[in-house]
Structure formats: structure tokens, C-alpha cells
Protein backbone atom coordinates (compact mmCIF):
# COMPACT_ATOMS: atom_id res chain seq x y z
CA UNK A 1 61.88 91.58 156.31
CA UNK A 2 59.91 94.78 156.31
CA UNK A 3 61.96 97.64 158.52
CA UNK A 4 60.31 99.70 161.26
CA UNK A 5 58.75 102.40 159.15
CA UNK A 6 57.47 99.76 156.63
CA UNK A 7 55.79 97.82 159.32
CA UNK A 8 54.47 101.13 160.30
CA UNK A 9 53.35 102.60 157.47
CA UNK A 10 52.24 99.77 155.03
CA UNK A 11 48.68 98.59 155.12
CA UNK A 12 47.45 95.18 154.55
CA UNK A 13 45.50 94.80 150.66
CA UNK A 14 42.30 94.05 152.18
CA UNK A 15 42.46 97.34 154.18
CA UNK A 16 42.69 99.37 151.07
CA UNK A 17 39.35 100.59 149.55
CA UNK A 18 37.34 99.74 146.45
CA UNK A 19 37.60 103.57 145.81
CA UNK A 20 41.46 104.39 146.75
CA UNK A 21 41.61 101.33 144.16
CA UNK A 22 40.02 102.80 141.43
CA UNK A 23 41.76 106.26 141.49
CA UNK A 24 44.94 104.24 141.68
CA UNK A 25 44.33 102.45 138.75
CA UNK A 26 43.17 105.90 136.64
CA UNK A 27 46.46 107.34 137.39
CA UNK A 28 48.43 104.60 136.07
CA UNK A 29 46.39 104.37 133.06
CA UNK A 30 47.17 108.16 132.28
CA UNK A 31 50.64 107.91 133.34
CA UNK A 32 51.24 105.70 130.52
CA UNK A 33 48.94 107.12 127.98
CA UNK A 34 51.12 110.24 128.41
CA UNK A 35 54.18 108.46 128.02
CA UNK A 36 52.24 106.64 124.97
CA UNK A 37 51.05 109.53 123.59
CA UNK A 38 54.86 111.19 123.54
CA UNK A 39 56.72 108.16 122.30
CA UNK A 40 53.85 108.03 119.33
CA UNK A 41 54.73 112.12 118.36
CA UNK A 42 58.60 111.44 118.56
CA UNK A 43 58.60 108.30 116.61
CA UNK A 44 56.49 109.78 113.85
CA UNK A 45 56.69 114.17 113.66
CA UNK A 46 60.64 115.28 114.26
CA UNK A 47 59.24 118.72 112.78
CA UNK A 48 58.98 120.13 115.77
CA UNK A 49 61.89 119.24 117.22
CA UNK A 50 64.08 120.13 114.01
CA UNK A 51 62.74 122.93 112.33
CA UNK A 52 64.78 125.98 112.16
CA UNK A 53 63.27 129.34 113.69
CA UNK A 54 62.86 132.48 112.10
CA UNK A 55 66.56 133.74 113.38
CA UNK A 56 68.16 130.35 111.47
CA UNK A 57 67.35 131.23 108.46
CA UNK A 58 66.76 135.02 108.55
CA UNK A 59 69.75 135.68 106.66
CA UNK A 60 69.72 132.92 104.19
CA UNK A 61 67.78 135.59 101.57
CA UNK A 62 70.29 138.23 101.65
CA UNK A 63 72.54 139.07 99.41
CA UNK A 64 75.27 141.71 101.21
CA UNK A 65 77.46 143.65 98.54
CA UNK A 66 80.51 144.45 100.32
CA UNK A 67 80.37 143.55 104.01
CA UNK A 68 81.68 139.79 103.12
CA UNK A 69 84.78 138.67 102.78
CA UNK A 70 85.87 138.31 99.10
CA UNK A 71 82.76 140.26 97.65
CA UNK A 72 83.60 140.95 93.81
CA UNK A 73 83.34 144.56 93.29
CA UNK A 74 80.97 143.32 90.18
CA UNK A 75 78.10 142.75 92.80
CA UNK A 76 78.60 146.30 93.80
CA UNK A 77 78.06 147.22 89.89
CA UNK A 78 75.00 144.52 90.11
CA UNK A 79 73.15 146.96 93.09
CA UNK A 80 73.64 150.38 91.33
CA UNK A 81 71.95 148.62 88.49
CA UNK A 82 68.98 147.46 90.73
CA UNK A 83 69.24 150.78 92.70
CA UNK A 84 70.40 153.79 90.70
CA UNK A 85 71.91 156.52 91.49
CA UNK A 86 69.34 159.92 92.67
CA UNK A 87 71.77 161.96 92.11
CA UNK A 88 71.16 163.90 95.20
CA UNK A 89 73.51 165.57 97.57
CA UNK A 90 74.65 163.69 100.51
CA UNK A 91 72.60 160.03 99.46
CA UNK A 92 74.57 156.82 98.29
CA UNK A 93 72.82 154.15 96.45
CA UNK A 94 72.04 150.62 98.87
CA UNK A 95 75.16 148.90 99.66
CA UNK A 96 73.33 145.98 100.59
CA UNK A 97 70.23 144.03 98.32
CA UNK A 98 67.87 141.92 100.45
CA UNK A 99 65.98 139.47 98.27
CA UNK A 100 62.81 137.03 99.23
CA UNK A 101 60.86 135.03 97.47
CA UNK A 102 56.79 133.91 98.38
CA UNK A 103 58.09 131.14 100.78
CA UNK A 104 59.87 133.19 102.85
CA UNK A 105 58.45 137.09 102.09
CA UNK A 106 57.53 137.11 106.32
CA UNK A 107 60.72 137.28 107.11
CA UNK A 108 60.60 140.81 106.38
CA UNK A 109 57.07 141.90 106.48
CA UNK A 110 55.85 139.45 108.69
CA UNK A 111 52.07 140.26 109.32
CA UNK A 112 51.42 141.66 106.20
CA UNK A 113 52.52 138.63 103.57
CA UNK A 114 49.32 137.19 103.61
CA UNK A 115 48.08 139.88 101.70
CA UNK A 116 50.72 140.11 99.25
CA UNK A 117 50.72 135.63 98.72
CA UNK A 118 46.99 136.69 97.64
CA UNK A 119 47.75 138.86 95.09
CA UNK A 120 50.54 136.42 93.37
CA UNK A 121 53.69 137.91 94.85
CA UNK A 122 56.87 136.19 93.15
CA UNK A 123 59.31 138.27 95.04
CA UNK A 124 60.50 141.35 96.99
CA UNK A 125 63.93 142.82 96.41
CA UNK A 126 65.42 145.10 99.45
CA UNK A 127 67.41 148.13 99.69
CA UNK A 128 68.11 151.01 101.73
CA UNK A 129 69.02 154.70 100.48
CA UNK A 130 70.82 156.37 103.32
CA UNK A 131 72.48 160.11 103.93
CA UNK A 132 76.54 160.16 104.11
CA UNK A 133 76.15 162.54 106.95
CA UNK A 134 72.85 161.58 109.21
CA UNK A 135 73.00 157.22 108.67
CA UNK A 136 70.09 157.54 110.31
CA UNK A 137 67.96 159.36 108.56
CA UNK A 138 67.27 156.44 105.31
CA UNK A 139 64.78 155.42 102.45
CA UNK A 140 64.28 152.59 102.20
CA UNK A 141 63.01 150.96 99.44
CA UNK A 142 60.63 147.69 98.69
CA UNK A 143 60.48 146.74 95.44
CA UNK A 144 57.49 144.05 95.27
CA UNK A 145 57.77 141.46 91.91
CA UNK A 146 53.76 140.67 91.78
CA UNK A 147 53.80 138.58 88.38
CA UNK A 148 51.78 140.60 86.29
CA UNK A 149 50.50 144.05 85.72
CA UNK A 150 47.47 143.36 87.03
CA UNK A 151 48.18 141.84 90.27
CA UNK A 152 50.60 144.76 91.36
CA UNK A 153 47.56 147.20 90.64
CA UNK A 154 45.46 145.21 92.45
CA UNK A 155 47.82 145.60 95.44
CA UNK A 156 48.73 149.15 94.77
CA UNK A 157 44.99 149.83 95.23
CA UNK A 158 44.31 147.65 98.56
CA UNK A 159 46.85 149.59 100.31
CA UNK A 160 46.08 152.94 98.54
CA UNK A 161 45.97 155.93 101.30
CA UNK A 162 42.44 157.77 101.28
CA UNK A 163 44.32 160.99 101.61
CA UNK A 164 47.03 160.48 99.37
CA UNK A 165 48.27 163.21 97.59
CA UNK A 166 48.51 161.67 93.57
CA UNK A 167 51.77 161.66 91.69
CA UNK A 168 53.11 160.66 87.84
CA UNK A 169 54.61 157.74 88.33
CA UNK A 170 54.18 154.59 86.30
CA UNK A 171 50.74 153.22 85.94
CA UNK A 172 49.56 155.15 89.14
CA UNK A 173 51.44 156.78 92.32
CA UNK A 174 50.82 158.28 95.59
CA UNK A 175 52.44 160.54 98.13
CA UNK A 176 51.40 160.20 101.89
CA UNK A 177 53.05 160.93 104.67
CA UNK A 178 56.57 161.65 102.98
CA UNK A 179 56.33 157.82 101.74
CA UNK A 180 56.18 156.82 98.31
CA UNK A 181 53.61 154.18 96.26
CA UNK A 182 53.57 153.64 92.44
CA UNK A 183 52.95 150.70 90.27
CA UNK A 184 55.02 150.00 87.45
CA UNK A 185 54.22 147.30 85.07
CA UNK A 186 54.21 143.99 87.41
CA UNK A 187 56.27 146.08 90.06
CA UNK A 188 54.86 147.51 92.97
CA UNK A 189 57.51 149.68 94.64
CA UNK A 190 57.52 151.74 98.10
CA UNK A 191 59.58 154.28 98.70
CA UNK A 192 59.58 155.12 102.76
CA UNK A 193 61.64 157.90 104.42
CA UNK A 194 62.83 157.68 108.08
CA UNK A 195 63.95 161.27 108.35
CA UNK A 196 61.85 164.60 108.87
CA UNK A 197 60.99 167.28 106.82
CA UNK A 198 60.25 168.12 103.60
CA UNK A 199 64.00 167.21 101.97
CA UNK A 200 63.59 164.09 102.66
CA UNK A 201 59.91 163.93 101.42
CA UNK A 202 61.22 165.29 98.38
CA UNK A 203 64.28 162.89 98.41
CA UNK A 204 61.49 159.82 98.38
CA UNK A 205 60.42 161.12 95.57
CA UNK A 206 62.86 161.40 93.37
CA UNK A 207 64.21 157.92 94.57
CA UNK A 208 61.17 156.72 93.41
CA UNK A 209 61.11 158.38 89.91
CA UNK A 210 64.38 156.62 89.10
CA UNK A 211 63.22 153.41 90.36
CA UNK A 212 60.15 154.12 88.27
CA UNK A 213 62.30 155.21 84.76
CA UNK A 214 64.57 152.04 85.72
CA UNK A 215 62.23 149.60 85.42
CA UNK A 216 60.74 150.95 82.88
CA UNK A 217 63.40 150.80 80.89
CA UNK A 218 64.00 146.88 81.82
């Protein structure tokens, strides 16, 4: 038996209109498209719901020398030969080697992989110079695999500085800014200070003439 407020709220079928009808109708009809249209994406793409992010797997490329438990000491030995020593006052080699390969290069230069994955990038290999005394004042160093010869010239000259100041260094180099750019067989290598001054200008430098004698020598 309908209650008070039913009885004074409900209206009889026939007092409804052809209109109030039809907009009823449409909403139901979307209503369970929607719910169609959601059951049809869950059923069939779980991407979206189980892909990792960026911060899952930002770390799954790195190799840390040192920092985790049980390193061998022979992955320390493994670094200096990647990195060597510059021999300069006050500067220890990278204690830590970051490594990525063309699937995952925009982890670390996100924005700008696009470019590299066009010129054949295989891999980038990761390190950071820094001073005993000022940790914050670092080089740090990316060391671009691009396949062949020709690609990393290729890549050395789309990002070559108008005003670059030339250097001797492998195939071709560059000084701008303090930061260092030379091409070396199918290794493009960057060389970029975070300190001021001319020392540690002059320290990019000479980073990057070992890097450049190193692989040279591989």
C-alpha cells in the first residue's frame, strides 16, 4: 500500500509526458552504454590498469657499485675501467654506473630520446665525476653507444653549439659553456660540469680526453 509521501508524490503513467518519456529513456540507454563501454575496456586492455610508471622501474637500469649490500669490490674495478681515473686533485672516478638501453633511454633524458632512437642509439652508460671536498660541484658524464661511426657523428653534429669553441678530441669535439662534446668512433660522449669557473671547465676537459684515449684504446 503506497505510504503518505508516495500517494503524494507519485503520478499516474498517463500523466507523464511523451517528452519526460523520451529523455527518460535516453538516460537509461547511456547509463548502460557507459557501464557497457567500461566492462568492454576491462575485459579486454588490463594495460592500463597494470603497467608500471616511470618511478617502478626507474631503477631497474642501474647498476650501483658500492651502495648495495654485498657489492664485490670487482664491480668497483669494473667502473674505473669504464671511468678512468683524471688524475686531478680533489676528483674521484663515478662510484656509481647508470646503464640504459633504447627501450628505456627516457628514463634519463626524457624529452630528448626521440632524437637519439633516430639516430640508432643502442645504449647510454652513466656516471658522475664529483670533487672530495665540494659534492656538489660534479661532471657528469653521458657516454652515448650509437652503433656505428656514422650515426654518433650524425648526432654529434645535430646538437653541435654554433658558438662552440673546437677541441682535439676523437673524430671531432667541442667546448661550450664549460661542457664537453666529442665523437669517438660509434661513441658520442658529453662531458657536463655543475660547478663554476674555469677549473672546472678545465676539469671537463681533461675528463673528457681520458674518456676519449679510453675508448680509443677499446
Amino acid at each position: 500500500m503506497p505510504t503518505f509521501f508516495a500517494r503524494r508524490y507519485m503520478r499516474p503513467l498517463e500523466a507523464v509526458g511523451r517528452a519526460e518519456k523520451t529523455v527518460g529513456v535516453v538516460i537509461v540507454l547511456l547509463a548502460a552504454a557507459v557501464i557497457g563501454i567500461f566492462a568492454y575496456q576491462v575485459a579486454t586492455n588490463r594495460d592500463y590498469l597494470f603497467e608500471p610508471g616511470e618511478q617502478v622501474y626507474a631503477d631497474v637500469p642501474t647498476t650501483d657499485v658500492g651502495s648495495r649490500p654485498g657489492a664485490e669490490p670487482a664491480a668497483a674495478d669494473e667502473t674505473q675501467n669504464l671511468f678512468p681515473d683524471p688524475e686531478l686533485d680533489g676528483w674521484h672516478v663515478p662510484r656509481q654506473v647508470e646503464r640504459f638501453n633504447a627501450d628505456n633511454l627516457y628514463v634519463k633524458i626524457d624529452g630528448r630520446a626521440d632524437a637519439y632512437l633516430k639516430f640508432g642509439v643502442v645504449g647510454l652508460t652513466f656516471g658522475r665525476y664529483c670533487r672530495e671536498d665540494h659534492p656538489e660541484r660534479t661532471l657528469e658524464v653521458y657516454w652515448y653507444d650509437m652503433g656505428t661511426p656514422a650515426n654518433a657523428l650524425g648526432m654529434y653534429r645535430s646538437e653541435e653549439a654554433p658558438d662552440a669553441t673546437p677541441v682535439s678530441l676523437g673524430q671531432a669535439g667541442y667546448q661550450v659553456g664549460g661542457a664537453v662534446f666529442f665523437c669517438q668512433g660509434s661513441s658520442y660522449v658529453q662531458v657536463m660540469p655543475f660547478g663554476l669557473g674555469d677549473a672546472d671547465a678545465q676539469a671537463a676537459l681533461t675528463v673528457a680526453e681520458r674518456l676519449a684515449e679510453r675508448i680509443k684504446q677499446k
